[in-house]
N, C-alpha and C. Protein backbone atom coordinates (compact mmCIF):
# COMPACT_ATOMS: atom_id res chain seq x y z
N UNK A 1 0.84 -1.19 0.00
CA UNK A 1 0.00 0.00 0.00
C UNK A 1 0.88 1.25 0.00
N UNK A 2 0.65 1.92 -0.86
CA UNK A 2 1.32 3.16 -1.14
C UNK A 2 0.95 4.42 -0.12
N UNK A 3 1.39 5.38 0.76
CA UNK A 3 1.02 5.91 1.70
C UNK A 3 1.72 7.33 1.22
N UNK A 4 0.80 8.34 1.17
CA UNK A 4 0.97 9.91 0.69
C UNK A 4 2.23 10.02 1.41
N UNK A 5 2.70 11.07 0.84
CA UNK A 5 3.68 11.76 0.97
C UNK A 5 3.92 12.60 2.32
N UNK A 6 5.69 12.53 2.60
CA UNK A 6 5.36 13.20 4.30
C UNK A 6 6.20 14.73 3.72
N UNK A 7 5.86 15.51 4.94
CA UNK A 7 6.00 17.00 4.95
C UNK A 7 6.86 17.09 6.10
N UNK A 8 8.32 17.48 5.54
CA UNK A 8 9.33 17.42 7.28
C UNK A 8 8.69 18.99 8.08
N UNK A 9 9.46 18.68 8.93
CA UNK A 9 9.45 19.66 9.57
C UNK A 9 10.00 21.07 9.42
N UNK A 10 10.93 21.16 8.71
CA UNK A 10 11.71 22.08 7.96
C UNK A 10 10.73 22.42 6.81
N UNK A 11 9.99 22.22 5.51
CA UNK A 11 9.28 22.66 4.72
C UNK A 11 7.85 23.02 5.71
N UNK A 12 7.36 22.53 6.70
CA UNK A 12 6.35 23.18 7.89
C UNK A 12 6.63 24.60 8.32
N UNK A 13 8.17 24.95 8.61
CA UNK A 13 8.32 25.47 9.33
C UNK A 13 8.58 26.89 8.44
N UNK A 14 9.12 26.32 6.79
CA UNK A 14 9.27 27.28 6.10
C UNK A 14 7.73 28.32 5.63
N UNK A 15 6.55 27.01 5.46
CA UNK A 15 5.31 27.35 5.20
C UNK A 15 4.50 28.34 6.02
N UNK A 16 5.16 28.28 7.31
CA UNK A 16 4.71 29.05 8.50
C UNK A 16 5.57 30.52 8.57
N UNK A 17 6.92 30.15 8.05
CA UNK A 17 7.33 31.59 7.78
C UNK A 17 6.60 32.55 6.89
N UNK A 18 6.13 31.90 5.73
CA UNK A 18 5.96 32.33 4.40
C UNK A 18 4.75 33.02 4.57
N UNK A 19 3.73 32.33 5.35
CA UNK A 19 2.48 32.62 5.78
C UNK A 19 2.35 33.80 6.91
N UNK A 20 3.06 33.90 7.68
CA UNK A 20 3.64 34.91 8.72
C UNK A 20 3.64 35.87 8.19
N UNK A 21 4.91 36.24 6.99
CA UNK A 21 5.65 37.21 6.71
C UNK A 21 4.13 37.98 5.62
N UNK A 22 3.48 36.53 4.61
CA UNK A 22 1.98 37.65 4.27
C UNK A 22 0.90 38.23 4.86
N UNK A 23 1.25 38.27 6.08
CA UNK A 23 -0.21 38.51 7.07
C UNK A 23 -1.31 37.29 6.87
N UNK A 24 -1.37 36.40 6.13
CA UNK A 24 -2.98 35.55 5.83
C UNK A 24 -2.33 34.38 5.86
N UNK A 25 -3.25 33.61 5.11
CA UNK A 25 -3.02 32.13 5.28
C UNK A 25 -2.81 31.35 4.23
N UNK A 26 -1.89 30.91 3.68
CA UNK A 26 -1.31 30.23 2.74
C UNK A 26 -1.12 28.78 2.73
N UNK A 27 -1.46 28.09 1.79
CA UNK A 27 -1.93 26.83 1.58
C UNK A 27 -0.28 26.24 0.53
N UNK A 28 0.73 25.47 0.91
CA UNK A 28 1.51 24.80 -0.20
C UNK A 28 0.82 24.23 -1.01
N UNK A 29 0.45 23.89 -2.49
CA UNK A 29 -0.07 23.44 -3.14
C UNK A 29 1.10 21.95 -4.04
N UNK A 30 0.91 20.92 -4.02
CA UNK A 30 2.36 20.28 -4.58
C UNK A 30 1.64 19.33 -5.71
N UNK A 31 1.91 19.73 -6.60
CA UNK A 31 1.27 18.66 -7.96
C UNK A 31 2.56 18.15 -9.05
N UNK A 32 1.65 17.43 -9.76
CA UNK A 32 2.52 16.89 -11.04
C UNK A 32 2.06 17.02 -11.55
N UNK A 33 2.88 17.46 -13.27
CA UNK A 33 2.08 17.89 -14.07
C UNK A 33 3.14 16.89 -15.67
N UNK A 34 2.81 16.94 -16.57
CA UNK A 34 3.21 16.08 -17.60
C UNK A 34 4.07 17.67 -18.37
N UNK A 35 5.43 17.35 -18.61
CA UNK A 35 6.31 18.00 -19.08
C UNK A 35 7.59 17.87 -18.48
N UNK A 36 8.36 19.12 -18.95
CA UNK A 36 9.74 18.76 -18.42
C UNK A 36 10.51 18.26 -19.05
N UNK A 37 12.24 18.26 -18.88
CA UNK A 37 12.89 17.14 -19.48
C UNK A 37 12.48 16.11 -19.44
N UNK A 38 11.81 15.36 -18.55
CA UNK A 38 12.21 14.12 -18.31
C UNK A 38 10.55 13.52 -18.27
N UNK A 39 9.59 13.91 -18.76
CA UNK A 39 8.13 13.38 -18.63
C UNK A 39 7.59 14.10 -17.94
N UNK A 40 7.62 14.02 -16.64
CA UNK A 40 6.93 14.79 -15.73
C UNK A 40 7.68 16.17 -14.95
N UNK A 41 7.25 17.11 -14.49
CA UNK A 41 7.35 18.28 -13.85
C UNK A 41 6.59 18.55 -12.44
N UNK A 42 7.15 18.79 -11.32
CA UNK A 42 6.58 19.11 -10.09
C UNK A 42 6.11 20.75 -10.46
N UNK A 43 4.98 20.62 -9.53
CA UNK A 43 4.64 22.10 -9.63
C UNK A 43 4.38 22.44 -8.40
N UNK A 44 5.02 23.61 -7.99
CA UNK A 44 4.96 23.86 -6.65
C UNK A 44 4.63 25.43 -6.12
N UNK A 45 3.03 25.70 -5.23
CA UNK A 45 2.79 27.07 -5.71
C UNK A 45 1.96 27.06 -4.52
N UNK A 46 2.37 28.41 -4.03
CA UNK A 46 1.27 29.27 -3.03
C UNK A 46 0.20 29.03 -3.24
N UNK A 47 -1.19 28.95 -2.62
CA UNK A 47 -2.81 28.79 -2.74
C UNK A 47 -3.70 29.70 -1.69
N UNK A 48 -4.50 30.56 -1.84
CA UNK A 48 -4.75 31.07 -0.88
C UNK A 48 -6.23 29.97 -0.46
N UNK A 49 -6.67 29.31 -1.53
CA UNK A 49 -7.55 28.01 -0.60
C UNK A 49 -7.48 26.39 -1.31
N UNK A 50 -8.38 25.92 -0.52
CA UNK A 50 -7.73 24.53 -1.09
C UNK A 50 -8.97 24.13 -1.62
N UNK A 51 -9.16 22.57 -2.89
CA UNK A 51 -10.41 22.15 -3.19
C UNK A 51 -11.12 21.32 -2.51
N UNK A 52 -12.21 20.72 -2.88
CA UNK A 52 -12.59 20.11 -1.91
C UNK A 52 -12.05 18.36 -2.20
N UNK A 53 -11.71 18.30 -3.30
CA UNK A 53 -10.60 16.87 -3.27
C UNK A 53 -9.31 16.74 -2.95
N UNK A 54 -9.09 17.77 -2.42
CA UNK A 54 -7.52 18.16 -2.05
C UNK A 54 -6.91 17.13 -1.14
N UNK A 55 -6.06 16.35 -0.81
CA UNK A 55 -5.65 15.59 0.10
C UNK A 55 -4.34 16.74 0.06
N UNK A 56 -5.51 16.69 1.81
CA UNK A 56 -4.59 17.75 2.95
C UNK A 56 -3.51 17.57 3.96
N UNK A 57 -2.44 17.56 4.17
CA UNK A 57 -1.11 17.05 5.08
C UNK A 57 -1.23 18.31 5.60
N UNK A 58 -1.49 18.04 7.34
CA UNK A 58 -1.63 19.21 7.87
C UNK A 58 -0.88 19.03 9.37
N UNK A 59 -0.38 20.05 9.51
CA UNK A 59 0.77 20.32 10.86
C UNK A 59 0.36 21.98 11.41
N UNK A 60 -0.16 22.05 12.87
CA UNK A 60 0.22 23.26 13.63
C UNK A 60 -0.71 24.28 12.86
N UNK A 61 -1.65 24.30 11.96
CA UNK A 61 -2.57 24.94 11.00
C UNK A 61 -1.63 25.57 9.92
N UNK A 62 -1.09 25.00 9.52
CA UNK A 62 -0.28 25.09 8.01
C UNK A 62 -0.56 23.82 7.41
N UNK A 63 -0.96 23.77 5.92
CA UNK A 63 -1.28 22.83 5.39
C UNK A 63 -0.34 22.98 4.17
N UNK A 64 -0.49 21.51 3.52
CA UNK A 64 0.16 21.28 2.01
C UNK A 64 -0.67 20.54 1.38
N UNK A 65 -1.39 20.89 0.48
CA UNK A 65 -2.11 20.03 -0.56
C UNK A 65 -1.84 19.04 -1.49
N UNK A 66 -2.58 18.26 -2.22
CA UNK A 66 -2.35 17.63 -3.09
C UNK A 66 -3.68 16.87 -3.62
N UNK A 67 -3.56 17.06 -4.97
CA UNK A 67 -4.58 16.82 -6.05
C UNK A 67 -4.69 15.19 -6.14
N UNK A 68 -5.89 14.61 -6.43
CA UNK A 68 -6.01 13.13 -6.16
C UNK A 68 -5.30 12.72 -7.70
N UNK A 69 -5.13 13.16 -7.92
CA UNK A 69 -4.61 13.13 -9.80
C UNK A 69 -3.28 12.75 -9.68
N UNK A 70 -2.59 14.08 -8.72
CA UNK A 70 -0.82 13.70 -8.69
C UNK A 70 -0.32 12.79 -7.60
N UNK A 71 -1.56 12.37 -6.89
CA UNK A 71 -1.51 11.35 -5.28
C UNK A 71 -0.46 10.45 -6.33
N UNK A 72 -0.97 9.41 -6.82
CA UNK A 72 -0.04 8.33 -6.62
C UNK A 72 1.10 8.54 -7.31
N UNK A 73 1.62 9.91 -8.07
CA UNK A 73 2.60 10.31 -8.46
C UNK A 73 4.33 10.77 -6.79
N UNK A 74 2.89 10.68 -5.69
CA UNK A 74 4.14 11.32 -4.63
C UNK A 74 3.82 10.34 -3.53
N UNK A 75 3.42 9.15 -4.04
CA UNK A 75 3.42 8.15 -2.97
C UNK A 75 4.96 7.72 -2.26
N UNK A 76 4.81 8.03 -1.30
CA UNK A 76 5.84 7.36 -0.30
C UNK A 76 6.82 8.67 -0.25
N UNK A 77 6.63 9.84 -0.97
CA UNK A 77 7.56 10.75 -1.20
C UNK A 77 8.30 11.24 -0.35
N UNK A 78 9.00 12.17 0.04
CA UNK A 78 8.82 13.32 0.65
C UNK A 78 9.08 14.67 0.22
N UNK A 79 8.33 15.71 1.13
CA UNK A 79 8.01 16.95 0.73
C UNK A 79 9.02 17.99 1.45
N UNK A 80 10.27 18.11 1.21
CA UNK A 80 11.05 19.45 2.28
C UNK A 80 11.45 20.65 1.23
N UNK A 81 12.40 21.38 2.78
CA UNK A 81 12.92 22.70 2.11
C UNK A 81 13.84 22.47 2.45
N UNK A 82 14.81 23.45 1.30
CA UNK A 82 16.57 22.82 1.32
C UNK A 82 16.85 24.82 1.06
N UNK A 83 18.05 24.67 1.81
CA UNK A 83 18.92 25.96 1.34
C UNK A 83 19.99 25.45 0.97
N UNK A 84 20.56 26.03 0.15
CA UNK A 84 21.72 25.72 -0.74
C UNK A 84 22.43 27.11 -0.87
N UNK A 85 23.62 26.80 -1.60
CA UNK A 85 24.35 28.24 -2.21
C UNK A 85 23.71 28.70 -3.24
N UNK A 86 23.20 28.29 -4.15
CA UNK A 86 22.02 28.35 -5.07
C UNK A 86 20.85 29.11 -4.70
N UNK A 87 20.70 29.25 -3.86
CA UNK A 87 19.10 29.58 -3.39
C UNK A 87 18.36 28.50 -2.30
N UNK A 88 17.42 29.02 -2.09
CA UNK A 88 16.17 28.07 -1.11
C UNK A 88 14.90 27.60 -1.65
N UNK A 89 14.32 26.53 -1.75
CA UNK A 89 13.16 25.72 -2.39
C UNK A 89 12.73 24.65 -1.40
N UNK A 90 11.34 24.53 -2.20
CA UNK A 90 11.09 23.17 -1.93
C UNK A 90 11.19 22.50 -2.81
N UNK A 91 11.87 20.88 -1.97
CA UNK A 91 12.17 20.09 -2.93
C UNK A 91 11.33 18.58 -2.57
N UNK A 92 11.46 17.60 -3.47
CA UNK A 92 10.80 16.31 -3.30
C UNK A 92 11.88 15.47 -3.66
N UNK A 93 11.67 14.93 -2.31
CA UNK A 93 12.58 13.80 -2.50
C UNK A 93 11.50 12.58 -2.86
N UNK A 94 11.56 11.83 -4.29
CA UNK A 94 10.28 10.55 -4.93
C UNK A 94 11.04 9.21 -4.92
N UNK A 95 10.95 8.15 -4.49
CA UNK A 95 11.54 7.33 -4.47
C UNK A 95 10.63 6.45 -5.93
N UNK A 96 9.74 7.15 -6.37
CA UNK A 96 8.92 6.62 -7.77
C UNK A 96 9.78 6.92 -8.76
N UNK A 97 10.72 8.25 -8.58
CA UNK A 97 10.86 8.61 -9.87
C UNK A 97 12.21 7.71 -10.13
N UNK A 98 12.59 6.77 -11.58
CA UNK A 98 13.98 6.35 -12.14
C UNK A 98 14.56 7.12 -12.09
N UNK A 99 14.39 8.46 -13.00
CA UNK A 99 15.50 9.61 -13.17
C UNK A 99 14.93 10.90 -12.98
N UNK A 100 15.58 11.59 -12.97
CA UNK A 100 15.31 13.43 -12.80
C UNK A 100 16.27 13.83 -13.62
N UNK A 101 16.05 15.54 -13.58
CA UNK A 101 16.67 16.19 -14.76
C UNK A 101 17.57 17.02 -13.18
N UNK A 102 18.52 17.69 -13.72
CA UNK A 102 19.55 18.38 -12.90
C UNK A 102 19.08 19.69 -11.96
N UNK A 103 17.89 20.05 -12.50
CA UNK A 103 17.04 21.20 -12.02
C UNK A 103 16.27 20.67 -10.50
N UNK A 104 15.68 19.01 -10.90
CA UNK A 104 15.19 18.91 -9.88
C UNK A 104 13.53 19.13 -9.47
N UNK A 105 12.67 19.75 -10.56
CA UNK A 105 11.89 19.56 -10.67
C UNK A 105 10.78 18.67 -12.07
N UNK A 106 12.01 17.90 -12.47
CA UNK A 106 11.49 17.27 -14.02
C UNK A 106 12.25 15.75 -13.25
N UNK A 107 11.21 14.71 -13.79
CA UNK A 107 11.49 13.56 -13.53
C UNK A 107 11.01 12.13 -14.26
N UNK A 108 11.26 11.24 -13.90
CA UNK A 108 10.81 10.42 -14.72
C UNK A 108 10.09 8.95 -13.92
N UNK A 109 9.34 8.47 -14.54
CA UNK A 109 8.53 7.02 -13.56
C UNK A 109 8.71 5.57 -14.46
């Protein structure tokens, strides 16, 4: 049985900054979408609400969504935030995907 995707504590904690710093309430939104180098593309985007099929991962009243469409695309996944010398993101670590592209948000199943 394939079991949704987890949300560390570090991408929680970033979501709660992010949400802080706009005064309101902000929803992570985390989908897949068909493109990319490599087949598929993560899409990863602010929401100010969620749908009502949304499968919701929720911590401390910060939530992260996900569409029943891209569910079994982030089964077993996980969902964090990374700082780098590069910059800061969220990233997914997919143990589905064979390959990825160097960017990190293009992958393959």
């Amino acid at each position: 049985m394939n079991l949704p995707p987890r949300v560390t504590d570090r991408a929680f904690a970033q979501l709660k900054a992010i949400t802080e710093n706009a005064g309101t309430t902000k929803f992570l939104r985390v989908a897949v979408e068909g493109g990319g180098c490599s087949g598929f593309q993560y899409d990863i985007k602010l929401e100010d609400t969620a749908s009502d099929d949304d499968i919701v991962l929720e911590r401390e009243g910060m939530a992260v969504l996900i569409d029943p469409v891209s569910l079994p695309f982030l089964a077993d996944a996980e969902i964090d935030f990374s700082r780098e010398l590069i910059g800061a993101r969220f990233v997914i670590n997919n143990p589905n995907a064979t390959s990825s592209c160097g960017c990190g948000t293009s992958f393959s199943i």
